[in-house]
PDB file of N, CA and C in Angstrom:
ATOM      1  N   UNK A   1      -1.357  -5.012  17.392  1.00  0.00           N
ATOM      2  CA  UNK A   1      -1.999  -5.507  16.201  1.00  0.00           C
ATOM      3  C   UNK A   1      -0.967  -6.208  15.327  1.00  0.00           C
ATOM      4  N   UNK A   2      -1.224  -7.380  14.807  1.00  0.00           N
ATOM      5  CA  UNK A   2      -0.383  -8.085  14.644  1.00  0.00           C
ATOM      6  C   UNK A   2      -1.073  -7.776  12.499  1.00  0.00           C
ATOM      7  N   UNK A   3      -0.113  -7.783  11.473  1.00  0.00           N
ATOM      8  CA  UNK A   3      -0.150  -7.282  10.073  1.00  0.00           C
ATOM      9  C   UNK A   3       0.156  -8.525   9.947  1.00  0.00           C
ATOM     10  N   UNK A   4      -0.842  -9.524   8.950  1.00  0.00           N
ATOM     11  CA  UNK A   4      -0.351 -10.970   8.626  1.00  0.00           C
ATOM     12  C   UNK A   4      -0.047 -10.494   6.894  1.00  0.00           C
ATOM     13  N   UNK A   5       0.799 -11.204   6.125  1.00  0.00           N
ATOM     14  CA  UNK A   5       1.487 -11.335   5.016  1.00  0.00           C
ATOM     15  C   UNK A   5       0.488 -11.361   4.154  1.00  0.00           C
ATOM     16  N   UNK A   6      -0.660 -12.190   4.398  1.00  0.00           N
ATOM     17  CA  UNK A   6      -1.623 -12.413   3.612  1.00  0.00           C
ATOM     18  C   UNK A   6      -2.927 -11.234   3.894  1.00  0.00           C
ATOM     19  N   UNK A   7      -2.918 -10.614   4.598  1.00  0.00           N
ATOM     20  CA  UNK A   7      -3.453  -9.457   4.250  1.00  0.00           C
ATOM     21  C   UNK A   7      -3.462  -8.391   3.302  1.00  0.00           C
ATOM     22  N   UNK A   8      -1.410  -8.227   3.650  1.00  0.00           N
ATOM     23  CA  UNK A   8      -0.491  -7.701   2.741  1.00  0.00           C
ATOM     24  C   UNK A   8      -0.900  -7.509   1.035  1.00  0.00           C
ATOM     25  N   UNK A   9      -1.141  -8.809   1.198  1.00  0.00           N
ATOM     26  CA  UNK A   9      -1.333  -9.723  -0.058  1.00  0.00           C
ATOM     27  C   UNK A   9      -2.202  -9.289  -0.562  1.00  0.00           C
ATOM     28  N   UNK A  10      -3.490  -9.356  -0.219  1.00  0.00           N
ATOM     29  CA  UNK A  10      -5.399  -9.372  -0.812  1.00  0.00           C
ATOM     30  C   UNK A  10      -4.812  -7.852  -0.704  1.00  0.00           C
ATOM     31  N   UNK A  11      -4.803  -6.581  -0.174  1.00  0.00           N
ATOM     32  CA  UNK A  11      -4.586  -5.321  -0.265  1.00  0.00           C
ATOM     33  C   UNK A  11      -3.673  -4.543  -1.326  1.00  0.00           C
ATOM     34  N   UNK A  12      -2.911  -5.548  -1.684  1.00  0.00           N
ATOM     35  CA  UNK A  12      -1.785  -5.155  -3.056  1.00  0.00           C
ATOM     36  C   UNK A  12      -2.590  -5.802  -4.211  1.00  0.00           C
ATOM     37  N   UNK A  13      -3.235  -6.514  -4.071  1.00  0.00           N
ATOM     38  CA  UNK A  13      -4.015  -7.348  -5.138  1.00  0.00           C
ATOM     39  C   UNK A  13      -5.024  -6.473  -5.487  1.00  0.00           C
ATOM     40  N   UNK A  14      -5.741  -5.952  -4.463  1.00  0.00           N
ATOM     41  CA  UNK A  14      -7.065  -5.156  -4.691  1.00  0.00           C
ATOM     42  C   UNK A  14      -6.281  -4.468  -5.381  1.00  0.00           C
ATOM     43  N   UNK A  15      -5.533  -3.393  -4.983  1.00  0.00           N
ATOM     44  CA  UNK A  15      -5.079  -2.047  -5.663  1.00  0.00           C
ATOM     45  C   UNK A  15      -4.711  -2.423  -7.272  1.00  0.00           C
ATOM     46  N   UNK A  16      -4.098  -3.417  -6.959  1.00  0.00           N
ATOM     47  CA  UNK A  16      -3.222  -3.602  -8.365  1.00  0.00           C
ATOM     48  C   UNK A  16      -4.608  -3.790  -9.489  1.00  0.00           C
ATOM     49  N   UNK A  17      -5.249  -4.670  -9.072  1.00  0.00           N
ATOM     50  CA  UNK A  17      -6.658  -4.566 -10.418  1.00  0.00           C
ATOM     51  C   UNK A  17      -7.726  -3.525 -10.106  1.00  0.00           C
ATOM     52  N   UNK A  18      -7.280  -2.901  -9.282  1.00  0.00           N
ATOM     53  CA  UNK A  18      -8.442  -1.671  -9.314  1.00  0.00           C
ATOM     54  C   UNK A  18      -7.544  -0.325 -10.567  1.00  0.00           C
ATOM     55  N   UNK A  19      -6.290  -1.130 -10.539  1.00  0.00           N
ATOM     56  CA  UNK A  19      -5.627  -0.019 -11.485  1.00  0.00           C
ATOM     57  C   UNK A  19      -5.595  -0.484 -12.851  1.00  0.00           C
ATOM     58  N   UNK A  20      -5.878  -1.819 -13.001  1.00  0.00           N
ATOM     59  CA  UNK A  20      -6.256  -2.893 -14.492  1.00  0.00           C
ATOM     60  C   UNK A  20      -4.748  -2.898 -14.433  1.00  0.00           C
ATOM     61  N   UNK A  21      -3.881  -3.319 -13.494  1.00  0.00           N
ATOM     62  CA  UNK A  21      -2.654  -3.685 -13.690  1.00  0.00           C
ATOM     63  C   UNK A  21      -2.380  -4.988 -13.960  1.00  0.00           C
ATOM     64  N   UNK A  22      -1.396  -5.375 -14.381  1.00  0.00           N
ATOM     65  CA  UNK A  22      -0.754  -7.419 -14.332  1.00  0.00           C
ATOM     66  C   UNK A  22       0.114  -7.106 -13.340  1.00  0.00           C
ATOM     67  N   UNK A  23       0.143  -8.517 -12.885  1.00  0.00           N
ATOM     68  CA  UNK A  23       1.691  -8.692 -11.476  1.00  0.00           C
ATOM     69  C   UNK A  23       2.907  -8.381 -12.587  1.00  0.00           C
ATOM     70  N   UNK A  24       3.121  -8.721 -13.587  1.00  0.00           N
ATOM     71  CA  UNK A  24       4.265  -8.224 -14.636  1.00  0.00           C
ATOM     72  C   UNK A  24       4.218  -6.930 -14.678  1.00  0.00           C
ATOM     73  N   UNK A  25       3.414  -6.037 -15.060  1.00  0.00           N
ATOM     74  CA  UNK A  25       3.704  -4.588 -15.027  1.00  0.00           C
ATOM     75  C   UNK A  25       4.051  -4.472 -13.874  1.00  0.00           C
ATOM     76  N   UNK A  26       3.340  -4.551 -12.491  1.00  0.00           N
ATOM     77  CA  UNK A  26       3.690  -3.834 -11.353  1.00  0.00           C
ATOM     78  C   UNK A  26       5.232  -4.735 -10.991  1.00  0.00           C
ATOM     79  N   UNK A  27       5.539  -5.517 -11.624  1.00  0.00           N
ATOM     80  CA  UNK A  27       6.932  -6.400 -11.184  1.00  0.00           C
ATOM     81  C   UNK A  27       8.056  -5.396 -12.139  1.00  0.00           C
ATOM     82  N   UNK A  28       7.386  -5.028 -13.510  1.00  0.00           N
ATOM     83  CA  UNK A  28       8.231  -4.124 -14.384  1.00  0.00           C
ATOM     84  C   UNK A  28       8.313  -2.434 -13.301  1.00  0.00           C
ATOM     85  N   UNK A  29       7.598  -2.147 -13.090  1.00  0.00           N
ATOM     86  CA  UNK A  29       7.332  -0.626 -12.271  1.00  0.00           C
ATOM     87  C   UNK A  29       8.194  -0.804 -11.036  1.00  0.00           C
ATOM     88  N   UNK A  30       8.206  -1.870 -10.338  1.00  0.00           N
ATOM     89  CA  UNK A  30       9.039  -2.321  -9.197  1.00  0.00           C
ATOM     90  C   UNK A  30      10.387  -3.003  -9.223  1.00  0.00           C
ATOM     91  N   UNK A  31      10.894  -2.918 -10.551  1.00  0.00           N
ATOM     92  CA  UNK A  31      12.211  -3.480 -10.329  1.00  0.00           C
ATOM     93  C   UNK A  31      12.625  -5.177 -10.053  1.00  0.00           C
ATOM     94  N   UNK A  32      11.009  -5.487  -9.836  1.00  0.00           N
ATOM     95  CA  UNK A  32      11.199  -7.333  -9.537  1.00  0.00           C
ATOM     96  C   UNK A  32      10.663  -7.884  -9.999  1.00  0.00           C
ATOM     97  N   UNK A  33      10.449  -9.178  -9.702  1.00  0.00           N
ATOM     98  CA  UNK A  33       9.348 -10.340 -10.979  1.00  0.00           C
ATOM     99  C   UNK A  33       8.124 -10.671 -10.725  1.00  0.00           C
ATOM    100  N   UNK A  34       7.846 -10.909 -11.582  1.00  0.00           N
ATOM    101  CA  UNK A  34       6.150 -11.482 -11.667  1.00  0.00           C
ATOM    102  C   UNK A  34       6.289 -12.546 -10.383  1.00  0.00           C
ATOM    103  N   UNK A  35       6.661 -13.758 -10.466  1.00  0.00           N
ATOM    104  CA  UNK A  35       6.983 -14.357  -9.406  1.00  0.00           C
ATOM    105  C   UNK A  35       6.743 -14.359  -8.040  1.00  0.00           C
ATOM    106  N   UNK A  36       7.911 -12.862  -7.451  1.00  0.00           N
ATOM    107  CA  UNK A  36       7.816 -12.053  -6.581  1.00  0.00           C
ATOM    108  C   UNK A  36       6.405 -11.572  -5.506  1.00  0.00           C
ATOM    109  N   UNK A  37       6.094 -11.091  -6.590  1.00  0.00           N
ATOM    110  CA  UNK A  37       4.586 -10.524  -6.816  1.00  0.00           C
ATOM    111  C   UNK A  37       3.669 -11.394  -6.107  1.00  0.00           C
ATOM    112  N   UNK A  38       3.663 -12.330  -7.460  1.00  0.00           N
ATOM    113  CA  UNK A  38       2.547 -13.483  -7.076  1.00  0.00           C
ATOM    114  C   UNK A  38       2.589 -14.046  -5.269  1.00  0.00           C
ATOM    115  N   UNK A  39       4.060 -14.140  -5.053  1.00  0.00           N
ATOM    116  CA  UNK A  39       4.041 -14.797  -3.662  1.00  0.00           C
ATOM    117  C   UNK A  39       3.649 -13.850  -2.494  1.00  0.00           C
ATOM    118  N   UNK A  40       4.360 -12.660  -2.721  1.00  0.00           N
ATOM    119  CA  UNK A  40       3.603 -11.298  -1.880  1.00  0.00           C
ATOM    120  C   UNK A  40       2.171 -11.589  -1.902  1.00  0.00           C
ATOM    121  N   UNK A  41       1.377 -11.382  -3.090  1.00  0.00           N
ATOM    122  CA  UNK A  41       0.043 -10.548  -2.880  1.00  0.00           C
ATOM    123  C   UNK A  41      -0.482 -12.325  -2.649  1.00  0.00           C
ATOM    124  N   UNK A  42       0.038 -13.884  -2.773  1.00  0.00           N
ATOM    125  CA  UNK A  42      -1.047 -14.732  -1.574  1.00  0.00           C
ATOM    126  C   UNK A  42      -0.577 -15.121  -0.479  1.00  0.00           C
ATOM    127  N   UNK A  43       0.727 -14.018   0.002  1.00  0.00           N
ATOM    128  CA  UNK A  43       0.773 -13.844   1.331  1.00  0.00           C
ATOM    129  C   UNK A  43       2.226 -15.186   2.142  1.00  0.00           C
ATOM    130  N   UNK A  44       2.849 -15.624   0.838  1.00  0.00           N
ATOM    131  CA  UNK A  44       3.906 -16.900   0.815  1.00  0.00           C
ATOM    132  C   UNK A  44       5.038 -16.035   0.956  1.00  0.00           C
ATOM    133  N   UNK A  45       5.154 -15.446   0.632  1.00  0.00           N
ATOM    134  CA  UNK A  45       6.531 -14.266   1.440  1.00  0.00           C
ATOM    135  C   UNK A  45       6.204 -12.865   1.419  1.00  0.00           C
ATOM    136  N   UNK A  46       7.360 -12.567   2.470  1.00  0.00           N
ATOM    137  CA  UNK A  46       7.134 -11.101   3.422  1.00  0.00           C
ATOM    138  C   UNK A  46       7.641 -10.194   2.165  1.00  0.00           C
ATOM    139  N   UNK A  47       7.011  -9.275   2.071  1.00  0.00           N
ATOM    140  CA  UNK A  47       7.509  -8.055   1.427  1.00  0.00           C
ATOM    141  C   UNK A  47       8.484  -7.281   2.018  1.00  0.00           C
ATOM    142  N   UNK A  48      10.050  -6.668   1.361  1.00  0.00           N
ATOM    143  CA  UNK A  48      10.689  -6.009   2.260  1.00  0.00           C
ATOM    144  C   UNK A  48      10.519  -4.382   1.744  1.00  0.00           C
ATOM    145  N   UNK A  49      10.708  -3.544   2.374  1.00  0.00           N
ATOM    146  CA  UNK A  49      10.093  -2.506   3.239  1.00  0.00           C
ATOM    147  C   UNK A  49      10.749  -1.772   2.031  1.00  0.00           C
ATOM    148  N   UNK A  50      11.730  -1.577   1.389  1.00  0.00           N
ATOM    149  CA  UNK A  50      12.068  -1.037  -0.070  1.00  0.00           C
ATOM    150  C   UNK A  50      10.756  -1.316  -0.943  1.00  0.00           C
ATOM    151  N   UNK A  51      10.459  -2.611  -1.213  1.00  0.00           N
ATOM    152  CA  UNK A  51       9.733  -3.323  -2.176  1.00  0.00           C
ATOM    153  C   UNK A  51       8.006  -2.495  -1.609  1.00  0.00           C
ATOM    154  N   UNK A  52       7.988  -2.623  -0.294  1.00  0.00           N
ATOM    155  CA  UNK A  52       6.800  -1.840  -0.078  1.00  0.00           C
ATOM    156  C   UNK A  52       6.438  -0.394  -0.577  1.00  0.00           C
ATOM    157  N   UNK A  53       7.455  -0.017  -0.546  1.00  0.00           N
ATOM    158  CA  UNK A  53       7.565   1.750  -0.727  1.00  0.00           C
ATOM    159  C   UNK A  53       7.026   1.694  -2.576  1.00  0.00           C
ATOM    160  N   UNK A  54       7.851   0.772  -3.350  1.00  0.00           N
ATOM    161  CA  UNK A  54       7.774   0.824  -4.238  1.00  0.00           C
ATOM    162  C   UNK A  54       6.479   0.486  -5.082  1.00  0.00           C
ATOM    163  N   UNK A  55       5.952  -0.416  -4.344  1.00  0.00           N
ATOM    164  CA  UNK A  55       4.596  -0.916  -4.651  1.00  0.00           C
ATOM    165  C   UNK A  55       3.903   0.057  -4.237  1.00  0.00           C
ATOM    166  N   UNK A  56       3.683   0.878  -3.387  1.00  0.00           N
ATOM    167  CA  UNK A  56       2.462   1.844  -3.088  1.00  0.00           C
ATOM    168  C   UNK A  56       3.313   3.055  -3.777  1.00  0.00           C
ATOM    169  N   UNK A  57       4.162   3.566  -4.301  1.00  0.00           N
ATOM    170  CA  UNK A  57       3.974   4.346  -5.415  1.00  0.00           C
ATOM    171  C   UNK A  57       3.911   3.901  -7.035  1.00  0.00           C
ATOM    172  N   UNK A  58       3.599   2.623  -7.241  1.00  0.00           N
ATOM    173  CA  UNK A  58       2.819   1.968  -8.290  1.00  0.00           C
ATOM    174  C   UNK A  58       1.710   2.051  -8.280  1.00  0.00           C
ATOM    175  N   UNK A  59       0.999   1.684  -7.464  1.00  0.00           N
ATOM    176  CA  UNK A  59      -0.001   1.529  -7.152  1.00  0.00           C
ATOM    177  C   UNK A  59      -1.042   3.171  -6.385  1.00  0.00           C
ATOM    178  N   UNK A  60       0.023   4.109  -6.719  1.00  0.00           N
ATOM    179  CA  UNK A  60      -0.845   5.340  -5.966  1.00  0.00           C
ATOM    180  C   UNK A  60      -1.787   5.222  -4.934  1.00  0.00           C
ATOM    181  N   UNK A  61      -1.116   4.633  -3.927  1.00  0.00           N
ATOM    182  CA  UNK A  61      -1.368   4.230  -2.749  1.00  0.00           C
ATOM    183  C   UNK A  61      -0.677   4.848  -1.765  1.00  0.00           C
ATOM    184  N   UNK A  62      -0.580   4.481  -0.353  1.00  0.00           N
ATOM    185  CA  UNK A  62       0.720   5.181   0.702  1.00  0.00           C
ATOM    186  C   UNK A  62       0.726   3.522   1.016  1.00  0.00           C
ATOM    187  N   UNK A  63       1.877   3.527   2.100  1.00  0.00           N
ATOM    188  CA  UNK A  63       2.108   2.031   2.917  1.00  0.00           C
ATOM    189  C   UNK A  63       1.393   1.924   3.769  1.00  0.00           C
ATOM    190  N   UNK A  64       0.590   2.863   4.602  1.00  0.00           N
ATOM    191  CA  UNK A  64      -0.349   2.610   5.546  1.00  0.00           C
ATOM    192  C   UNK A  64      -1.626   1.991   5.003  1.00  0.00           C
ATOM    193  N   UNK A  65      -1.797   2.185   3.771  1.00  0.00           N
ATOM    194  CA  UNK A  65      -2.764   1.364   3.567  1.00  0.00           C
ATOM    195  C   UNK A  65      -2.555  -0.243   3.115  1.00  0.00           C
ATOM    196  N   UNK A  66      -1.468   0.035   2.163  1.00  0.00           N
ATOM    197  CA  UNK A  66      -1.071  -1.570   2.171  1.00  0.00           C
ATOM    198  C   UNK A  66      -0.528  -2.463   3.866  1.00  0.00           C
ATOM    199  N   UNK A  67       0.216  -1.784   4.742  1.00  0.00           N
ATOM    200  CA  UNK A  67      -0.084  -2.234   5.898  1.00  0.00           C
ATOM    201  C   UNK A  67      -1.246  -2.407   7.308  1.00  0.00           C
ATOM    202  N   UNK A  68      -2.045  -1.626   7.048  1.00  0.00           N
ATOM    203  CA  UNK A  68      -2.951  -1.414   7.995  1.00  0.00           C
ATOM    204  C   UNK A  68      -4.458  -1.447   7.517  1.00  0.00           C
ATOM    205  N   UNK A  69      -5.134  -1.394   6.005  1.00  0.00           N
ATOM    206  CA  UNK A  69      -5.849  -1.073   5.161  1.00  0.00           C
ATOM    207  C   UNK A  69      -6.537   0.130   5.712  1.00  0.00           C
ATOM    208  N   UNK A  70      -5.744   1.839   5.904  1.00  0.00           N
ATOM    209  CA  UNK A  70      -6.221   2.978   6.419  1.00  0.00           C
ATOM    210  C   UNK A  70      -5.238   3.691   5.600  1.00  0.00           C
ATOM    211  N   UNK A  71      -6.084   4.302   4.717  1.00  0.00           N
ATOM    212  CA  UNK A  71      -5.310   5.313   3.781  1.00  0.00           C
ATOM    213  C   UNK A  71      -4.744   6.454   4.853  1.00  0.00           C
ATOM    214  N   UNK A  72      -3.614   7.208   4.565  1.00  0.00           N
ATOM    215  CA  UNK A  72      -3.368   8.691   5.253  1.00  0.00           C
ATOM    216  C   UNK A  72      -3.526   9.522   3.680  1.00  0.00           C
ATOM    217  N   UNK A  73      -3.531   8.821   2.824  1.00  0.00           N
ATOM    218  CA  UNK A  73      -3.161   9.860   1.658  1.00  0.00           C
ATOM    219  C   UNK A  73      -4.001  11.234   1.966  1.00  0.00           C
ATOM    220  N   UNK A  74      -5.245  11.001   1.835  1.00  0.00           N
ATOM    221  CA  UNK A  74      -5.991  12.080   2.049  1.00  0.00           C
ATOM    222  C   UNK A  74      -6.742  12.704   2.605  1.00  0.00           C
ATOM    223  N   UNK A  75      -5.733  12.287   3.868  1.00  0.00           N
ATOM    224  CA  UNK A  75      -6.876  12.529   5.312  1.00  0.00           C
ATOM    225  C   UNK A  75      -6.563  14.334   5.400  1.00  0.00           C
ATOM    226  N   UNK A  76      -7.431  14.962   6.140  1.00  0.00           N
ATOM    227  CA  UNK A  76      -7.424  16.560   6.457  1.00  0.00           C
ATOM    228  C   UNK A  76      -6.931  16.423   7.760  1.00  0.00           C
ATOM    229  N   UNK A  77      -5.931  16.830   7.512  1.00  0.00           N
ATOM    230  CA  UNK A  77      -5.105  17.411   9.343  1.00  0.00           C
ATOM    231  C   UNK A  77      -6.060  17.594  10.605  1.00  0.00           C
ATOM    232  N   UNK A  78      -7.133  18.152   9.814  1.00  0.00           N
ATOM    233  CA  UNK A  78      -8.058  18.775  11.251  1.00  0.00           C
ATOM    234  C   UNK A  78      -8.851  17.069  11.352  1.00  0.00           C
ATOM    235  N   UNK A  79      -9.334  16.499  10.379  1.00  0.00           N
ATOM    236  CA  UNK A  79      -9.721  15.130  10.573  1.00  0.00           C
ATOM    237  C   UNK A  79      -8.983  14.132  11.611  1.00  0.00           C
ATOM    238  N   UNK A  80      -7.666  14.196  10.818  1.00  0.00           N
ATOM    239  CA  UNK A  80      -6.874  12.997  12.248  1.00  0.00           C
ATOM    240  C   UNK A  80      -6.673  13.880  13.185  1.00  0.00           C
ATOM    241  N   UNK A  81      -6.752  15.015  13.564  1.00  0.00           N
ATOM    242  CA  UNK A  81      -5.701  15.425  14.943  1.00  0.00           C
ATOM    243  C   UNK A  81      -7.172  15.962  15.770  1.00  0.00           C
ATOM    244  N   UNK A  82      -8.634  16.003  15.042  1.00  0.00           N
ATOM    245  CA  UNK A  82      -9.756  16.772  16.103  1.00  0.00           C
ATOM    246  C   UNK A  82      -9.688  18.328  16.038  1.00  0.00           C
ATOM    247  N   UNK A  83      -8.435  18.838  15.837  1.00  0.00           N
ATOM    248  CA  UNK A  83      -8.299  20.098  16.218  1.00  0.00           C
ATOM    249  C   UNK A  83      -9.407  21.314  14.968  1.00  0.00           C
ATOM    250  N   UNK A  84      -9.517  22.629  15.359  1.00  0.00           N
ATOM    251  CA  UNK A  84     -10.539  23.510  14.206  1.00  0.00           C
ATOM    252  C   UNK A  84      -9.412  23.796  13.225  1.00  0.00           C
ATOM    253  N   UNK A  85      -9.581  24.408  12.304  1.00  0.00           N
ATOM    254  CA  UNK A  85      -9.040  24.414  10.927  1.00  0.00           C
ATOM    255  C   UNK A  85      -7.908  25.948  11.858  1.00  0.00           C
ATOM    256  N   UNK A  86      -8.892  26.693  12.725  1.00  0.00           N
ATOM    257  CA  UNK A  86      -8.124  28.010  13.246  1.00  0.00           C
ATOM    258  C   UNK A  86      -6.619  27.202  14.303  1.00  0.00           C
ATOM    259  N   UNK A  87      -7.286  26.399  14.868  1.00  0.00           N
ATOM    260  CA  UNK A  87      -6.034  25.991  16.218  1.00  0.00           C
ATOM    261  C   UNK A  87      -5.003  25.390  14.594  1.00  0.00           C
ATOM    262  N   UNK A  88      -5.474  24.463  13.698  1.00  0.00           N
ATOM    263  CA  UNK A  88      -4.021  24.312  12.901  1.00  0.00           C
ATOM    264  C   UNK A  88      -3.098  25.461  12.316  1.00  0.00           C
ATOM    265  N   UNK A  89      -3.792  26.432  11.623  1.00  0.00           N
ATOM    266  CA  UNK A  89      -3.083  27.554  11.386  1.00  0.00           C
ATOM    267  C   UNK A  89      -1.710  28.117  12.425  1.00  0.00           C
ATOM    268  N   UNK A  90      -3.025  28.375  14.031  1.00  0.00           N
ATOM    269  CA  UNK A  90      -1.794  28.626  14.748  1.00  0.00           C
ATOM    270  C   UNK A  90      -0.543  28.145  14.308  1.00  0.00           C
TER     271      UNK A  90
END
């Protein structure tokens, strides 16, 4: 599966106004510029993998969702793995 930039992009965008954020705050929260931002979230440059981390804890997000659009945040163990709530205990 190939993750295009501009996916990247529309998925940091959603989050960011689902939080009533500006690309300036989340550029202030992240250490970088509005600028930055803007070119990430329409997909005109690659985000590096620091800058990712940082954006999905702005954004109270994980990176799997900004890379893949599949949250893990709050998946139940027994959900991703199939197994009964008893076999996880084991």
């Amino acid at each position: 599966m190939i993750i295009s930039d501009a996916e990247i992009g529309k998925r940091i965008t959603e989050k960011r106004r689902e939080k009533g954020m500006s690309q300036e705050k989340l550029a202030d929260l992240t250490n970088s510029s509005q600028g930055l931002i803007a070119k990430i979230e329409t997909g005109k440059r690659k985000i590096q993998i620091d800058l990712l981390v940082l954006v999905a804890d702005a954004l109270d997000t994980d990176c799997d969702y900004l890379l893949r659009g599949v949250s893990t945040k709050h998946l139940q163990i027994s959900e991703a793995t199939g197994l009964s709530e008893q076999a996880i205990a084991r």
